[in-house]
N, C-alpha and C. Protein backbone atom coordinates (compact mmCIF):
# COMPACT_ATOMS: atom_id res chain seq x y z
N UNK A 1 51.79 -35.88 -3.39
CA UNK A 1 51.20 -36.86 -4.28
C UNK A 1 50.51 -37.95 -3.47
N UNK A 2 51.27 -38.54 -2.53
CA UNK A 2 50.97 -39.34 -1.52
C UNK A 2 49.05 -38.88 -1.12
N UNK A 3 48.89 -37.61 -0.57
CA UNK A 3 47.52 -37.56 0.21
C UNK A 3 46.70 -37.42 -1.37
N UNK A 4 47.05 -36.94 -2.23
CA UNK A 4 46.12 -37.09 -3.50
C UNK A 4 45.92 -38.29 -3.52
N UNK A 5 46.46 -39.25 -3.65
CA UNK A 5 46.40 -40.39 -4.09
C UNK A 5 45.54 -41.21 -2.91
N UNK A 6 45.79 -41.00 -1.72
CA UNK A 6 44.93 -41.40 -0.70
C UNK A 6 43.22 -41.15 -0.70
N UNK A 7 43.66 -39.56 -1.27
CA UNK A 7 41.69 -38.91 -1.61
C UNK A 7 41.41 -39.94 -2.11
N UNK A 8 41.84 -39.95 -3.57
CA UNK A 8 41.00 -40.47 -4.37
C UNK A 8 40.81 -42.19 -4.00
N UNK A 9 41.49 -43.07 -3.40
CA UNK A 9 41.58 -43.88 -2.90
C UNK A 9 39.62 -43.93 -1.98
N UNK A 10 39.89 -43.15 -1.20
CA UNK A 10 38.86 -42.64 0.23
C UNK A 10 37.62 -42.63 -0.75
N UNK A 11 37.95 -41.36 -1.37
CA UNK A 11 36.63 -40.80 -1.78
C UNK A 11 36.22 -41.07 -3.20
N UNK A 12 37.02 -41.60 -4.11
CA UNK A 12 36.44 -41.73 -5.38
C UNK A 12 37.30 -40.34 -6.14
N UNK A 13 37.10 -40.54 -7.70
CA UNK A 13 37.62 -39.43 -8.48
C UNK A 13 37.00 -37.60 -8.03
N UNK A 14 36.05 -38.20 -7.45
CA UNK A 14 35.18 -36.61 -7.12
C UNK A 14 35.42 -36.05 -5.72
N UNK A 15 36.95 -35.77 -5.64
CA UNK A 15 37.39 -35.17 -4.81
C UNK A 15 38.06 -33.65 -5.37
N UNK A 16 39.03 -33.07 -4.28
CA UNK A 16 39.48 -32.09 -4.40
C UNK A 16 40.48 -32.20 -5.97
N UNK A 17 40.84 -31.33 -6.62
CA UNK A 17 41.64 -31.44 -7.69
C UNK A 17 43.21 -31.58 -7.11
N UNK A 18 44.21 -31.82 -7.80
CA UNK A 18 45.49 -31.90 -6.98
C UNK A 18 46.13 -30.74 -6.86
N UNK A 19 45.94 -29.45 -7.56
CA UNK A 19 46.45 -28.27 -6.94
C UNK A 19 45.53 -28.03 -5.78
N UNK A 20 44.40 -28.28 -5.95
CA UNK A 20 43.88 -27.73 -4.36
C UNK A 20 44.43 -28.26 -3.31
N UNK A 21 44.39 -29.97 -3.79
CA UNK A 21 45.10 -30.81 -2.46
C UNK A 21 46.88 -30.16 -1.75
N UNK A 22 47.41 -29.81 -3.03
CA UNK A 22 48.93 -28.98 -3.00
C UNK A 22 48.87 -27.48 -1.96
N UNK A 23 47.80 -26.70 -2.69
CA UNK A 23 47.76 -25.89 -1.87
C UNK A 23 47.88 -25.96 -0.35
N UNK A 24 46.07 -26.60 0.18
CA UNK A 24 45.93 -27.14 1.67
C UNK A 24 47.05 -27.79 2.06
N UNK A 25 47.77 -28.59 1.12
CA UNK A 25 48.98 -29.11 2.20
C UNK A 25 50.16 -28.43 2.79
N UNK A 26 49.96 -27.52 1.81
CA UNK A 26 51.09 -26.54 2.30
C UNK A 26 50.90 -25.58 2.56
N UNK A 27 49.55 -24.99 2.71
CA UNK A 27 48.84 -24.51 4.50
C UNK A 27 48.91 -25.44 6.13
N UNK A 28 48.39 -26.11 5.62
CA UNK A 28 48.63 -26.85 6.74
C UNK A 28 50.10 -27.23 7.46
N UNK A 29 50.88 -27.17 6.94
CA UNK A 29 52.07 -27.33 6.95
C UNK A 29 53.29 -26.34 7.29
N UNK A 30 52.45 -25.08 7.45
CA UNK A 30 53.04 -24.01 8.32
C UNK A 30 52.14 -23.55 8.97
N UNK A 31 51.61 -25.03 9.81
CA UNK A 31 50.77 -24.18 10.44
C UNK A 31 49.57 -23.70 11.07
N UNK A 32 48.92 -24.17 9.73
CA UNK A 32 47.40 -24.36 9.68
C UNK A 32 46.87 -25.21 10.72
N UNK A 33 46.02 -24.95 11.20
CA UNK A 33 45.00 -25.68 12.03
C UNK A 33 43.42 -26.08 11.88
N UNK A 34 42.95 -25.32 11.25
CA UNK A 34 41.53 -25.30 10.72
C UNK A 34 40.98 -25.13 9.48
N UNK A 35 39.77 -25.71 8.98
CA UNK A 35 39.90 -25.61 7.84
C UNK A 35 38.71 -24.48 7.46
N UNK A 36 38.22 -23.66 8.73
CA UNK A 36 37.30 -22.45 8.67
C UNK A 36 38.10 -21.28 7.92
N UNK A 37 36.86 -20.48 7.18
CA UNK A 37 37.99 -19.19 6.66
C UNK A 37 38.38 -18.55 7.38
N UNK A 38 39.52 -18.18 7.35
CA UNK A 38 39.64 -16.74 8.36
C UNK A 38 38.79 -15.08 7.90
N UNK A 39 38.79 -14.67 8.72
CA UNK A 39 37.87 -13.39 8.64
C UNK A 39 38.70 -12.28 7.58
N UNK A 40 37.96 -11.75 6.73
CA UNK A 40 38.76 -11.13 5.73
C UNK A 40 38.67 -9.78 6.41
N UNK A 41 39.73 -8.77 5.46
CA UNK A 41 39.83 -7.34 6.10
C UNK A 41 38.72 -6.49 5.34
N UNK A 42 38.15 -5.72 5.31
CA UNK A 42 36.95 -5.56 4.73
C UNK A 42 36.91 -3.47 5.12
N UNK A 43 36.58 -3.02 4.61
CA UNK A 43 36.62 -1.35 4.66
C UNK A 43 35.68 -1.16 5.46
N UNK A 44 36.23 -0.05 6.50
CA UNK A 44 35.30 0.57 7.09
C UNK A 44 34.22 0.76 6.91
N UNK A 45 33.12 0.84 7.29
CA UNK A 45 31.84 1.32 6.92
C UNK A 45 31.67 3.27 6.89
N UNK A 46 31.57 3.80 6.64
CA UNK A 46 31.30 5.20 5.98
C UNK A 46 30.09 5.40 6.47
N UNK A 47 29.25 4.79 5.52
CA UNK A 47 27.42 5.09 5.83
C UNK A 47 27.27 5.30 7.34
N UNK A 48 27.48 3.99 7.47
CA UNK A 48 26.44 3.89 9.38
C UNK A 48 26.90 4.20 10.04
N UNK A 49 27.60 5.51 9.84
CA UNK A 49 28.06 6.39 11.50
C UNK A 49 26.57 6.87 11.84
N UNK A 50 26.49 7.40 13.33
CA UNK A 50 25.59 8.15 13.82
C UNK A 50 25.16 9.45 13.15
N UNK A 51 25.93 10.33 12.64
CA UNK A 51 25.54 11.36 11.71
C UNK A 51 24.37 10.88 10.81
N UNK A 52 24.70 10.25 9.73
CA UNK A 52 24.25 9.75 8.91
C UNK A 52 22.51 9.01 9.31
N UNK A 53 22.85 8.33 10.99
CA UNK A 53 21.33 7.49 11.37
C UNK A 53 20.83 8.30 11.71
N UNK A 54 21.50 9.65 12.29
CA UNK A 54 20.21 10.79 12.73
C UNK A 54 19.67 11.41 11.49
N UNK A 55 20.13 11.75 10.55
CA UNK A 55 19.59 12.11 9.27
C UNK A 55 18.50 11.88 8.48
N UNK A 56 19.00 10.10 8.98
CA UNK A 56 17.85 9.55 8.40
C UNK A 56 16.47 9.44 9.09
N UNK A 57 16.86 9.58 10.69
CA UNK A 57 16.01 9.53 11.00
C UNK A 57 14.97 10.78 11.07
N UNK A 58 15.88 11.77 11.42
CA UNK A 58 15.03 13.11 10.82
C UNK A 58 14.06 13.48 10.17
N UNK A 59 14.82 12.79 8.57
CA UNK A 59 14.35 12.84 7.36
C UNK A 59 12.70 11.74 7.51
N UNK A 60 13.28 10.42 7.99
CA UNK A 60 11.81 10.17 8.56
C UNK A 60 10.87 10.38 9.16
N UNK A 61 11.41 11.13 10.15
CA UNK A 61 10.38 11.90 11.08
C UNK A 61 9.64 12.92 10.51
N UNK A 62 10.48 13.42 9.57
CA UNK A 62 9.70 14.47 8.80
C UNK A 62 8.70 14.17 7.73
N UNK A 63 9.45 13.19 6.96
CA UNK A 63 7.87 12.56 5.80
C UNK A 63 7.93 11.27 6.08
N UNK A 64 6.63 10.57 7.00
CA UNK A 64 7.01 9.18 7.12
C UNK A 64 6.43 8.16 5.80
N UNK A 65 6.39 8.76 4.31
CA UNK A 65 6.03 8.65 3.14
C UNK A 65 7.47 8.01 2.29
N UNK A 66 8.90 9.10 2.76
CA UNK A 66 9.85 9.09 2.25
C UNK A 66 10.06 7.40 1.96
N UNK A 67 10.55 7.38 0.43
CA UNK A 67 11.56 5.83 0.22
C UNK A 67 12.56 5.63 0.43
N UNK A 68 13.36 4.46 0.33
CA UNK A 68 14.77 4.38 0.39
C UNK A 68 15.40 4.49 -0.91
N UNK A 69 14.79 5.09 -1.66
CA UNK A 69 15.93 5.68 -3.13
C UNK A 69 15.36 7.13 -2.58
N UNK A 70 15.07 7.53 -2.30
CA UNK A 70 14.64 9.49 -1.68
C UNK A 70 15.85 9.56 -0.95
N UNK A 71 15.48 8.58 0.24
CA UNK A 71 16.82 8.84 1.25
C UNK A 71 18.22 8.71 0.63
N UNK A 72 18.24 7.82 0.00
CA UNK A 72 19.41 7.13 -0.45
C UNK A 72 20.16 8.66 -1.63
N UNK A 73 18.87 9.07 -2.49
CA UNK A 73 19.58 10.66 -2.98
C UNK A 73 19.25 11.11 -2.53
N UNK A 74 19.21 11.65 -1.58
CA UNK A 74 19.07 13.04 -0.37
C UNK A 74 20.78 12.74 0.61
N UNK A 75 21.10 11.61 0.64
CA UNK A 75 22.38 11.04 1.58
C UNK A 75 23.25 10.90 0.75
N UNK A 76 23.56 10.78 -0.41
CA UNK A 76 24.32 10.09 -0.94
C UNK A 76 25.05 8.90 -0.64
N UNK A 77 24.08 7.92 -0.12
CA UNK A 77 24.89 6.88 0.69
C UNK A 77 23.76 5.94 -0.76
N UNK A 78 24.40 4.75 -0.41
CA UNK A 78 23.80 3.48 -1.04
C UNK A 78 22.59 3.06 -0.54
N UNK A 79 21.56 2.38 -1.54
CA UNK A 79 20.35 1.76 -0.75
C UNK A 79 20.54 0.56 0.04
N UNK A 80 21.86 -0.50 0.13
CA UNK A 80 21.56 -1.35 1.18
C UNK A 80 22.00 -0.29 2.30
N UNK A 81 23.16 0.47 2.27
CA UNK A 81 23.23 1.34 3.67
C UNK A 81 21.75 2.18 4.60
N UNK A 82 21.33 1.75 3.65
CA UNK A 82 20.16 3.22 4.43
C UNK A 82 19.21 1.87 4.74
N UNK A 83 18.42 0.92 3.55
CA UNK A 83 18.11 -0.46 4.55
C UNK A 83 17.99 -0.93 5.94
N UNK A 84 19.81 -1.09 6.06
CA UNK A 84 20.37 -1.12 7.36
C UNK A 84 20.48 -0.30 8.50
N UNK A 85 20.62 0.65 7.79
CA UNK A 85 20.55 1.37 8.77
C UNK A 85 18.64 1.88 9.47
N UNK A 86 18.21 1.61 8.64
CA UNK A 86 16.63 1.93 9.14
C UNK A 86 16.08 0.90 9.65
N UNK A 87 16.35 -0.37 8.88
CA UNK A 87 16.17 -1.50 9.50
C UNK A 87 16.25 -1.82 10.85
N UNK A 88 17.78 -1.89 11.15
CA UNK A 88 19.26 -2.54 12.10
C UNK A 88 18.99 -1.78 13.10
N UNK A 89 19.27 -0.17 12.84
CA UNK A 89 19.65 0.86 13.71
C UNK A 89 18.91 1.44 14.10
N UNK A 90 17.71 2.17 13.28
CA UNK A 90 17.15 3.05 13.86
C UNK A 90 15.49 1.83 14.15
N UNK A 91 15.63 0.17 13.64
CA UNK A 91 14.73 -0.45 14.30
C UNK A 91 13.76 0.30 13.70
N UNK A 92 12.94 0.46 12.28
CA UNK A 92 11.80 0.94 12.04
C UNK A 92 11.72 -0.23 10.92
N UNK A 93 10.28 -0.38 10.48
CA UNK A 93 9.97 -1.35 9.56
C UNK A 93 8.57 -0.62 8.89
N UNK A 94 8.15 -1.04 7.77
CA UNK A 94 7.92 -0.36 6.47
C UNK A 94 6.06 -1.15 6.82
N UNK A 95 4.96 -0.10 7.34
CA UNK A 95 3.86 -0.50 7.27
C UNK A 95 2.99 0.52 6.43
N UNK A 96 2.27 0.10 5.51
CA UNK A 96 0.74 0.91 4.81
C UNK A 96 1.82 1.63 3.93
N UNK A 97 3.16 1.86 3.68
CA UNK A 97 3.96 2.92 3.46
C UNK A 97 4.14 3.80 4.09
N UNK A 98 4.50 4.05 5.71
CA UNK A 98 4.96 4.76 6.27
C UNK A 98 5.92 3.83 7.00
N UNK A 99 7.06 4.65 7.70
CA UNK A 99 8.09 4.26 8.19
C UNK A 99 7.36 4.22 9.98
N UNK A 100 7.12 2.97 10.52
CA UNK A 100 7.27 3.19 12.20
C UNK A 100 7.59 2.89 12.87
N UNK A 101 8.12 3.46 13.87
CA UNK A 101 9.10 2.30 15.02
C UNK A 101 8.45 0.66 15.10
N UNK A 102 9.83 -0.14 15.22
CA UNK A 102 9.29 -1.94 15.38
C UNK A 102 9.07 -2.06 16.73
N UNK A 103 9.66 -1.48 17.97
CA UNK A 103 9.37 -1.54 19.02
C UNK A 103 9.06 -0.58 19.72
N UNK A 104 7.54 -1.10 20.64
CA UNK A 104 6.39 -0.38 20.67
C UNK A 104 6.82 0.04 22.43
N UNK A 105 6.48 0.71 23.04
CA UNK A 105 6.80 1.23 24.33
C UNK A 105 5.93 0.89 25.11
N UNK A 106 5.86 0.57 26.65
CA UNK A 106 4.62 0.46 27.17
C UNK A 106 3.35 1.52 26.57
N UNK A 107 3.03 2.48 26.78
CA UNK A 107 1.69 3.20 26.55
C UNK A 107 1.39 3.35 24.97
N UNK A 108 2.40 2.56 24.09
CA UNK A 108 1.57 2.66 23.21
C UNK A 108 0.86 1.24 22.98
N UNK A 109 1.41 0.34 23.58
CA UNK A 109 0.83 -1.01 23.85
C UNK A 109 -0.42 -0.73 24.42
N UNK A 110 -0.79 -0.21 25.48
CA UNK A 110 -1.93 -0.27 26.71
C UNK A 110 -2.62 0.24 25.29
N UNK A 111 -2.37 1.82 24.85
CA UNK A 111 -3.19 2.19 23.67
C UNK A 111 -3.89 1.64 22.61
N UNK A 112 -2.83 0.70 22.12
CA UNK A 112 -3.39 -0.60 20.78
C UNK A 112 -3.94 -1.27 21.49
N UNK A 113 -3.85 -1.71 23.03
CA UNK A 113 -5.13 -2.85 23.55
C UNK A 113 -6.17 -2.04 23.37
N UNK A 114 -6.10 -0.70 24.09
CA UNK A 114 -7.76 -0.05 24.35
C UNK A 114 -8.52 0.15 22.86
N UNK A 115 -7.67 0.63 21.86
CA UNK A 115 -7.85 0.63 20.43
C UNK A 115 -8.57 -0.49 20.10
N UNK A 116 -8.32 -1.79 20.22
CA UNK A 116 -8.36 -3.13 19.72
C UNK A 116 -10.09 -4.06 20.57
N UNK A 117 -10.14 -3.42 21.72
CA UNK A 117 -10.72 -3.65 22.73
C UNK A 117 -11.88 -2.48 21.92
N UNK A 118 -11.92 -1.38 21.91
CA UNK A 118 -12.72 -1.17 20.93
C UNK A 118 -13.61 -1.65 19.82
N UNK A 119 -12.64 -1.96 19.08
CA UNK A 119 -12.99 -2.14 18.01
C UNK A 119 -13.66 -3.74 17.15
N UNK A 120 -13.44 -4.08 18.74
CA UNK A 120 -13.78 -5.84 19.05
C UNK A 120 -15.66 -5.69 19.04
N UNK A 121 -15.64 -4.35 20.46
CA UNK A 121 -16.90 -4.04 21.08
C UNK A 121 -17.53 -3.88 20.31
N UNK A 122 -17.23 -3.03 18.66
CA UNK A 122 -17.79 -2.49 17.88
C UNK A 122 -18.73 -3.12 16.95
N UNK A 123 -17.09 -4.40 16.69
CA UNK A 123 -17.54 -5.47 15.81
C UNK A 123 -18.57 -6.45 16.69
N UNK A 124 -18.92 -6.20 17.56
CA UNK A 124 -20.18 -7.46 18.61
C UNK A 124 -21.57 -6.45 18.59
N UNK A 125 -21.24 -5.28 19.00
CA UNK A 125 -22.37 -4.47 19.20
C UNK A 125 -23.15 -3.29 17.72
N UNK A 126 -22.53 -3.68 17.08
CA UNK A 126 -22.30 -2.57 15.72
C UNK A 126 -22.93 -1.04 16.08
N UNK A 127 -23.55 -0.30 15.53
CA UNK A 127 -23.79 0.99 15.61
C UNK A 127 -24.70 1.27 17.10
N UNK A 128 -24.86 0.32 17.71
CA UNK A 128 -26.11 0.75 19.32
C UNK A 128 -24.04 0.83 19.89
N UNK A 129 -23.87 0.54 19.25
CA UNK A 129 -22.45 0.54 20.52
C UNK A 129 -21.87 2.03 20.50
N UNK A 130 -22.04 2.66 18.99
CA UNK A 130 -21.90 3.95 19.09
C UNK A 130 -22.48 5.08 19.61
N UNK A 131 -24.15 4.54 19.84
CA UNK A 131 -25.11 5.48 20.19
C UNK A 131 -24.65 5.26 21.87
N UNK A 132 -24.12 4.39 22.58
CA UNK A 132 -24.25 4.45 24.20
C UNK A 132 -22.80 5.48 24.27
N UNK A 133 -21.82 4.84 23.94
CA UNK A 133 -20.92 5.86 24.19
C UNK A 133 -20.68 7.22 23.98
């Protein structure tokens, strides 16, 4: 009663209610040290084994058209699992509607410069740029 009465003292009526204050005190009181949550126990994950990311990735490799409700019934896994896992794991992100890797390797970099470097030339020189090359 005592630290209730202190809240509201401190802070005004718009504090904790007095079972909450009851509770925390008698957490704290065996014990307690912090007032962070502790980490809950939470179920294995199922989906995002490796089986499952090669599948998907397969399955991408094969139609890079496929959605994540295709995959998602073709796997029977959930659509945030497959998300994540395409996202997270297999690192691909969703351009024009195809699925393509987010990180690019050296030679396909040098490639998109020479590509880009192109297409710069193209846009300065327009069609005489096609007739020299």
């Amino acid at each position: 009663m005592e630290i209730c009465s202190r809240l509201k003292r401190q802070y005004g009526e718009k504090t904790l209610s007095n079972v909450s204050v009851y509770k925390w005190s008698s957490v704290f009181k065996k014990g307690r040290e912090t007032v962070e949550n502790e980490p809950l126990e939470c179920w294995p994950r199922t989906s995002l084994t490796g089986e499952n990311s090669d599948r998907v990735h397969a399955l991408i490799r094969e139609n890079r058209r496929i959605t994540v409700c295709e995959l998602s019934g073709i796997l029977n896994i959930n659509d945030g699992s497959v998300k994540t896992n395409i996202k997270q794991h297999l690192q691909y992100s969703k351009v024009c509607t195809r699925w393509i890797l987010r990180l690019l390797m050296d030679e396909h970099k040098s490639t998109w410069l020479q590509v880009v470097q192109l297409l710069l030339r193209y846009e300065q020189e327009g069609d005489f740029f096609l007739i020299l090359s």
